[in-house]
N, C-alpha and C. Protein backbone atom coordinates (compact mmCIF):
# COMPACT_ATOMS: atom_id res chain seq x y z
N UNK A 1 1.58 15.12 39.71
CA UNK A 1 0.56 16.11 39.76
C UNK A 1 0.25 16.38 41.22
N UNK A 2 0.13 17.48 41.46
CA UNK A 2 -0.17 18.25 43.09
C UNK A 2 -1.70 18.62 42.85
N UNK A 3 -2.61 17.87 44.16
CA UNK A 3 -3.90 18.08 43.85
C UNK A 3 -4.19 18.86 45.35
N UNK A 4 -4.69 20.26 45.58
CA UNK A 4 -4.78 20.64 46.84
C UNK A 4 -6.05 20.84 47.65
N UNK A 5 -5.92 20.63 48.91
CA UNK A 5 -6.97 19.96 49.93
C UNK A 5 -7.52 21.21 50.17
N UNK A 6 -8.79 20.68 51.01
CA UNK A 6 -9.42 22.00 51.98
C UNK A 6 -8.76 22.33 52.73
N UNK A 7 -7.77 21.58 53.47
CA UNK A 7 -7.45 22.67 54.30
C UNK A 7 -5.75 22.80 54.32
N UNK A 8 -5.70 23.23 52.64
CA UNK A 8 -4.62 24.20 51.96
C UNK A 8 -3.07 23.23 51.62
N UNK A 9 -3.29 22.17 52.45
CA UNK A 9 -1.64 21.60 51.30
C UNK A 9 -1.79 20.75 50.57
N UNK A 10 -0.67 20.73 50.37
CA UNK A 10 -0.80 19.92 48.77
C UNK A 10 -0.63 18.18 48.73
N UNK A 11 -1.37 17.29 47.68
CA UNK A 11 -0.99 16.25 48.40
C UNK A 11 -0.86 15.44 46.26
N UNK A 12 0.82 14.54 46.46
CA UNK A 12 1.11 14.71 45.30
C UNK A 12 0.41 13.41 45.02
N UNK A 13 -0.26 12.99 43.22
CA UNK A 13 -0.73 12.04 43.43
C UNK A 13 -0.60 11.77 41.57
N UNK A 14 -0.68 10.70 41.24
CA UNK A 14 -0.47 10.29 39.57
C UNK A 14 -2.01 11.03 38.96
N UNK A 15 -1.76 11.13 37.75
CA UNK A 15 -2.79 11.59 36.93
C UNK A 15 -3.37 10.21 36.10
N UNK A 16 -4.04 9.74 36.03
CA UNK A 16 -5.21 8.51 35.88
C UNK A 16 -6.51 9.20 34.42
N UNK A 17 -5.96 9.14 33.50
CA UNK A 17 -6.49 9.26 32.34
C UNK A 17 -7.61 8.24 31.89
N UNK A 18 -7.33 7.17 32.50
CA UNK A 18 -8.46 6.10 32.02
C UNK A 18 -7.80 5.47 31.26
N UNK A 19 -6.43 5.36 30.43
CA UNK A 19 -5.98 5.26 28.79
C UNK A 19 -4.74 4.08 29.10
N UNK A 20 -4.85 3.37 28.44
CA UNK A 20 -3.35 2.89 28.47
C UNK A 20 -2.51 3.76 28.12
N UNK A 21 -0.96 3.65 28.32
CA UNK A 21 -0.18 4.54 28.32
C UNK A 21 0.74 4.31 26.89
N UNK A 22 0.36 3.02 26.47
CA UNK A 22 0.79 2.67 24.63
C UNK A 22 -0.15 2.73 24.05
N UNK A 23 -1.23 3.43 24.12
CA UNK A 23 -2.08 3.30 23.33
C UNK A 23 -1.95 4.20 21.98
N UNK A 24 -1.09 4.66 21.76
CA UNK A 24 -0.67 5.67 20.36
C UNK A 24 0.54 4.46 19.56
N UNK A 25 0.85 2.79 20.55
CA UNK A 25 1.79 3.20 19.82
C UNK A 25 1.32 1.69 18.98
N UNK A 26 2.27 1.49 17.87
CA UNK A 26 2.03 0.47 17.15
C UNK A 26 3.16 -0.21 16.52
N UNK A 27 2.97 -1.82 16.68
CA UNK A 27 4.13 -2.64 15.52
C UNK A 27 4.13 -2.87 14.44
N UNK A 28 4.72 -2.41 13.97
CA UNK A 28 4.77 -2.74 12.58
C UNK A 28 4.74 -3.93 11.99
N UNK A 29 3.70 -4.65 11.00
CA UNK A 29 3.68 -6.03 10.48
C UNK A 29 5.31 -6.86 9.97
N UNK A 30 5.85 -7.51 9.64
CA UNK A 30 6.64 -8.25 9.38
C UNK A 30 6.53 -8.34 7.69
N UNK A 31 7.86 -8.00 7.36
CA UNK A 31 7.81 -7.74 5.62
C UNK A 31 6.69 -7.14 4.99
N UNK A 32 6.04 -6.45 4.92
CA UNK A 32 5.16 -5.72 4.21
C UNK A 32 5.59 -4.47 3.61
N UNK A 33 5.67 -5.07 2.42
CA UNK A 33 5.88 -3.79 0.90
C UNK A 33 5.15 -3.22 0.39
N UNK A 34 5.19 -2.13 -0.21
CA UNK A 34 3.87 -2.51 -1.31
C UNK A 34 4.74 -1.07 -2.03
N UNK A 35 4.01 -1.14 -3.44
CA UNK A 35 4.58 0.15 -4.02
C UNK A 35 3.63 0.22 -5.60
N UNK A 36 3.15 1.77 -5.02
CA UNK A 36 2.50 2.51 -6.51
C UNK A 36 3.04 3.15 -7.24
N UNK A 37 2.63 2.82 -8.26
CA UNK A 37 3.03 3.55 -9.61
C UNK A 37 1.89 4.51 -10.21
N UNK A 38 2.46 5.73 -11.12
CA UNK A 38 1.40 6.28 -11.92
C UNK A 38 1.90 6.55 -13.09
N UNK A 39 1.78 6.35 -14.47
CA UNK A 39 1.84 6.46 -15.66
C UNK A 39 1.11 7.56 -16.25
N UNK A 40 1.37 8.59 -16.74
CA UNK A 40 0.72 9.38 -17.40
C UNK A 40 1.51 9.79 -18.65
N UNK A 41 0.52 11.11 -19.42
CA UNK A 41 1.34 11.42 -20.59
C UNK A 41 0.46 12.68 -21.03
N UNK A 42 1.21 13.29 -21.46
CA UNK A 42 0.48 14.55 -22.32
C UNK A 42 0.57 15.09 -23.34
N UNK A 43 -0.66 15.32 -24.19
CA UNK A 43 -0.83 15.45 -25.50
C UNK A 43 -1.25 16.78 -25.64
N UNK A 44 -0.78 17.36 -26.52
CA UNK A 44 -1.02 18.90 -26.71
C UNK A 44 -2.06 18.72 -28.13
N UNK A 45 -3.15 19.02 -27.90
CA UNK A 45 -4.28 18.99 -29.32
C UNK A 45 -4.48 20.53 -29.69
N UNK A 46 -4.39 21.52 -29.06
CA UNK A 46 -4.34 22.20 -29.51
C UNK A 46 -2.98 23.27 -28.71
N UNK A 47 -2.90 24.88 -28.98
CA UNK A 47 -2.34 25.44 -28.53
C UNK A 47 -2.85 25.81 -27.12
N UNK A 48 -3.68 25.58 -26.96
CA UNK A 48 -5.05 25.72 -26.09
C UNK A 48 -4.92 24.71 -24.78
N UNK A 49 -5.13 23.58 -25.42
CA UNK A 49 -6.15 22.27 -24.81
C UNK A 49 -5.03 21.14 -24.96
N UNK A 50 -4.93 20.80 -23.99
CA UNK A 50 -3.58 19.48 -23.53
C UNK A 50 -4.84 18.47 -22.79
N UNK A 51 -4.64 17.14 -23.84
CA UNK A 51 -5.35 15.80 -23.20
C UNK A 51 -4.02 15.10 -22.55
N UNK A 52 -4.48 14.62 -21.02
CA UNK A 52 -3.76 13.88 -20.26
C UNK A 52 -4.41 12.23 -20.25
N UNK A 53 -3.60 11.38 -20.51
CA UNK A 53 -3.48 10.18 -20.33
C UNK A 53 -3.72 9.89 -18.75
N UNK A 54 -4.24 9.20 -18.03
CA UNK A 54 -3.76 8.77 -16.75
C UNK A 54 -3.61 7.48 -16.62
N UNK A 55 -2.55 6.90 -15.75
CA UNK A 55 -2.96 4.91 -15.32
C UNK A 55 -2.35 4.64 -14.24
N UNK A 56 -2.84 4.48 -12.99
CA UNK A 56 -2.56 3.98 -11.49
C UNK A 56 -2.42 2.66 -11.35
N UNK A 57 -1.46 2.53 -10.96
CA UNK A 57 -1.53 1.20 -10.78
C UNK A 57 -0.96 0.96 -9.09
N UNK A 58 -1.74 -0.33 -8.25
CA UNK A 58 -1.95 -0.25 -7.05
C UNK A 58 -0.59 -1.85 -6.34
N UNK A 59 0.14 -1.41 -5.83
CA UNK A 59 1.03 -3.32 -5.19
C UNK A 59 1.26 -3.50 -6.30
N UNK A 60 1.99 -2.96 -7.12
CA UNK A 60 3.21 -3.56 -8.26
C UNK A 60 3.66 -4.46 -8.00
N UNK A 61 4.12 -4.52 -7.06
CA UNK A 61 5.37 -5.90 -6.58
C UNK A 61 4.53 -7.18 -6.19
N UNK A 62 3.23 -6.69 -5.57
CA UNK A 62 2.48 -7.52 -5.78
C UNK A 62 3.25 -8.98 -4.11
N UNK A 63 3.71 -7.94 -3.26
CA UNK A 63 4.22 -9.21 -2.27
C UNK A 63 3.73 -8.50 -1.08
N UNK A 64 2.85 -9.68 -0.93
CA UNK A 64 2.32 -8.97 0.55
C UNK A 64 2.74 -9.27 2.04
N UNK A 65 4.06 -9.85 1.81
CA UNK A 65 4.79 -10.21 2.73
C UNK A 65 4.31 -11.82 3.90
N UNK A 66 4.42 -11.64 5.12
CA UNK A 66 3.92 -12.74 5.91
C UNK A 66 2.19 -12.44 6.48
N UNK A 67 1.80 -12.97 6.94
CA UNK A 67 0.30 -12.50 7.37
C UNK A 67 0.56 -11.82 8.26
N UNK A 68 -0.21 -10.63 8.52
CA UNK A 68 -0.35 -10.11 10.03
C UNK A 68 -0.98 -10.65 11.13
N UNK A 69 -0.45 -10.49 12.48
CA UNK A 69 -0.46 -11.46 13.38
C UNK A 69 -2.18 -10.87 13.90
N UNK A 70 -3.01 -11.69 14.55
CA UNK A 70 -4.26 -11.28 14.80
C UNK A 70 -4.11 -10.41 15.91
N UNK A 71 -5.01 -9.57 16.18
CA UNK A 71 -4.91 -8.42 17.19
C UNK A 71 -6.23 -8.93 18.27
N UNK A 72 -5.62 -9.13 19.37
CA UNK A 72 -6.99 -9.36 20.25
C UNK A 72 -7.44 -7.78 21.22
N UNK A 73 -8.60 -7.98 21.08
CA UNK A 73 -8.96 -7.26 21.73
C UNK A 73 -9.47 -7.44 23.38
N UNK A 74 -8.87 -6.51 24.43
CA UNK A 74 -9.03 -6.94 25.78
C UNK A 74 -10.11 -5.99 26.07
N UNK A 75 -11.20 -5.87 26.71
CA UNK A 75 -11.74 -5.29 27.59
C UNK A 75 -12.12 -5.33 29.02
């Protein structure tokens, strides 16, 4: 970045956000699955009017892999 003086040249210098520069980025935990399901069904009661069934179901597999590692926080 070129930041320019009073008295007219230019003087080149880093741009200083305040931010870490990984701060967008992230690791991903170690084995962690998970997987939803949804079950439904539909019933026609009239020519009209269709009743829907619904059933969610949340971690089927039910494996939550290794623990995630603790995150410290620096300030």
């Amino acid at each position: 970045m070129f930041v320019k003086l009073k008295d007219g040249s230019l003087q080149r210098t880093s741009l200083d956000t305040g931010l870490h520069p990984w701060r967008n980025q992230f690791i991903p935990g170690p084995a962690i699955w998970s997987l939803d399901a949804s079950l439904f069904k539909n019933t026609r009661i009239t020519e009209r009017f269709v009743l829907r069934f619904n059933a969610d179901f949340f971690n089927v597999l039910n494996m939550p892999g290794l623990t995630q590692p603790i995150r410290r926080r620096e300030f």
